[in-house]
C-alpha atoms as a PDB file:
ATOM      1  CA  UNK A   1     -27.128 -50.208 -27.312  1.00  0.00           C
ATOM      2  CA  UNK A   2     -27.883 -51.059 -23.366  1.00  0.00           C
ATOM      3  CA  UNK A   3     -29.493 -50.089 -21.459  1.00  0.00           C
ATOM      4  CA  UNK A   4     -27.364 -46.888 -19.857  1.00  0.00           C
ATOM      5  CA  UNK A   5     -26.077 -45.640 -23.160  1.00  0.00           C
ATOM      6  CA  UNK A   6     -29.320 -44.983 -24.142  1.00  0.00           C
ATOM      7  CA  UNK A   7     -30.165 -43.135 -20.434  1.00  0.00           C
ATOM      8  CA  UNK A   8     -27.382 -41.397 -21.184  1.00  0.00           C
ATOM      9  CA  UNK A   9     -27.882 -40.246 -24.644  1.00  0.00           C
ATOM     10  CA  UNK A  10     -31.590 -39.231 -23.811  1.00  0.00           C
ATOM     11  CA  UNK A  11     -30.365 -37.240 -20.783  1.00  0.00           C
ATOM     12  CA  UNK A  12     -27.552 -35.672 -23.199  1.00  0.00           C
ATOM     13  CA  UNK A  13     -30.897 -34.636 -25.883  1.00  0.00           C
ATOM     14  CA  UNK A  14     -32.531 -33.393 -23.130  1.00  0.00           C
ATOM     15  CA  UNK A  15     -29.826 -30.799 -21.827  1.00  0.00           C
ATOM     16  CA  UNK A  16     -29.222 -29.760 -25.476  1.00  0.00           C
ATOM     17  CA  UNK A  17     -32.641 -28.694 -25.940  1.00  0.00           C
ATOM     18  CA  UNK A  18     -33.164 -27.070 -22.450  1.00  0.00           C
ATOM     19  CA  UNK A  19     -29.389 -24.926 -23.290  1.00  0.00           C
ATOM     20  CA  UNK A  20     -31.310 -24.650 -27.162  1.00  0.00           C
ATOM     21  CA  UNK A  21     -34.263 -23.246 -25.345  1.00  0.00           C
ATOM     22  CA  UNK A  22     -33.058 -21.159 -22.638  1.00  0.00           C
ATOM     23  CA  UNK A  23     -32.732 -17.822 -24.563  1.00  0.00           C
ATOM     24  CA  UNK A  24     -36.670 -18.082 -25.827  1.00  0.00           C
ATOM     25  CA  UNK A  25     -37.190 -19.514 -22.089  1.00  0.00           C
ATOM     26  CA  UNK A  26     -35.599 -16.425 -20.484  1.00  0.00           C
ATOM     27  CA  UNK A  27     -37.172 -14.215 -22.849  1.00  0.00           C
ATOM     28  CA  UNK A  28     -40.819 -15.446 -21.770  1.00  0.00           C
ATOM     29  CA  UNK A  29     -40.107 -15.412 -18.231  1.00  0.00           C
ATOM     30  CA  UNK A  30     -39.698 -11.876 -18.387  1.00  0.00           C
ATOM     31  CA  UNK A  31     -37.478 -11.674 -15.309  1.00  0.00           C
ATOM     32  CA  UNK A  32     -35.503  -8.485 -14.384  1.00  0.00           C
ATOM     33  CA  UNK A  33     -31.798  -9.023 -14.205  1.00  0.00           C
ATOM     34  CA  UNK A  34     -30.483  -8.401 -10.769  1.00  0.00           C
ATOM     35  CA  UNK A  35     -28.352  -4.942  -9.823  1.00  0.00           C
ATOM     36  CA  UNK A  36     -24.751  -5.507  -9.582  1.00  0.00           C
ATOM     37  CA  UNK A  37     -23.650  -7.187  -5.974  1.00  0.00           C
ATOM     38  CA  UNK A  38     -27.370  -7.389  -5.006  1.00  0.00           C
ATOM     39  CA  UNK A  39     -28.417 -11.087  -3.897  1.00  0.00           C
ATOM     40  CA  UNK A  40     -31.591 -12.411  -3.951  1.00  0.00           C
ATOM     41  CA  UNK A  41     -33.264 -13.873  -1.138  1.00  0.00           C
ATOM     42  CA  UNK A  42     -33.699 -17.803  -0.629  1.00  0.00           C
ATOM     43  CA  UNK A  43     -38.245 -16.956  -1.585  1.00  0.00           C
ATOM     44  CA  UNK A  44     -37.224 -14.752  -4.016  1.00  0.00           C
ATOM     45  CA  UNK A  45     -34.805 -17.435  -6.014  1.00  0.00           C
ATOM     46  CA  UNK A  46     -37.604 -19.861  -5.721  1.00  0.00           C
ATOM     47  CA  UNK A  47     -39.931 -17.535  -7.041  1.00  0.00           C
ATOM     48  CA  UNK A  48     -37.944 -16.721 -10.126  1.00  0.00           C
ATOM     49  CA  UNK A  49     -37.072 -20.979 -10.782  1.00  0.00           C
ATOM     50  CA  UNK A  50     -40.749 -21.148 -10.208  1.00  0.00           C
ATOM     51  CA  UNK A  51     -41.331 -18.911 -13.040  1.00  0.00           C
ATOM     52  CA  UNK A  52     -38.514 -20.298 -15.442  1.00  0.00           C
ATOM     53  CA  UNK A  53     -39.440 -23.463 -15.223  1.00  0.00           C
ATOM     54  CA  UNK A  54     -43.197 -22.660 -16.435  1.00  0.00           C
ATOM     55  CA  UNK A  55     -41.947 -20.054 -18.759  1.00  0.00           C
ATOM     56  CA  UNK A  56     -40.170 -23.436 -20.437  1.00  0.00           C
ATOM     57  CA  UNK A  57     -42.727 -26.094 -20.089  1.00  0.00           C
ATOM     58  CA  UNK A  58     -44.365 -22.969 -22.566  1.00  0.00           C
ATOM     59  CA  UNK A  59     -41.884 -22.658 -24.760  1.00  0.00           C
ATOM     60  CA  UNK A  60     -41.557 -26.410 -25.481  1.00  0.00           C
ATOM     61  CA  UNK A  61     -45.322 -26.457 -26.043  1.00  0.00           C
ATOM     62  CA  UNK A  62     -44.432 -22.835 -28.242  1.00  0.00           C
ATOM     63  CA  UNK A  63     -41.621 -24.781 -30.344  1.00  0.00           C
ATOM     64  CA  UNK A  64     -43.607 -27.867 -30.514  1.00  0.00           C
ATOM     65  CA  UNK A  65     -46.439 -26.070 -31.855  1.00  0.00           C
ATOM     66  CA  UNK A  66     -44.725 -23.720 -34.236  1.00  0.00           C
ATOM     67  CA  UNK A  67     -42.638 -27.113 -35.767  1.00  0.00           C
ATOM     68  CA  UNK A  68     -46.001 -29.160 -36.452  1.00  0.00           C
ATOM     69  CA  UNK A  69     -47.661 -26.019 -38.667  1.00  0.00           C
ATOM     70  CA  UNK A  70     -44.729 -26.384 -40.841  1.00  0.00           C
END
């Protein structure tokens, strides 16, 4: 396999785990949904990424952790 097959095929694994992930990810993050037709603000969507992407570099560690006790 070259080269960008392989690139590709990690980069596929690693959006099927993120999408595998996101419910336990959201779940973690514990962030409200927003009100119908309210927007956040451009601090307030960095906030929340800010959050989500913690809340999974946890739940990878979580899953991880829960697979190797098995």
């Amino acid at each position: 396999m070259n080269d960008s097959a392989t690139a590709s095929n990690d980069v596929q694994r690693r959006y099927r785990e993120f999408l595998d992930l996101l419910p336990l990810t959201l779940s973690l993050a514990g962030l409200p949904t927003s009100d119908h037709g309210k927007y956040y603000t451009e601090e307030q969507l960095e906030a929340r990424a800010y959050t989500i992407k913690h809340a999974f570099k946890q739940t990878r560690i979580l899953v991880r952790e829960c697979i190797q006790k098995q």
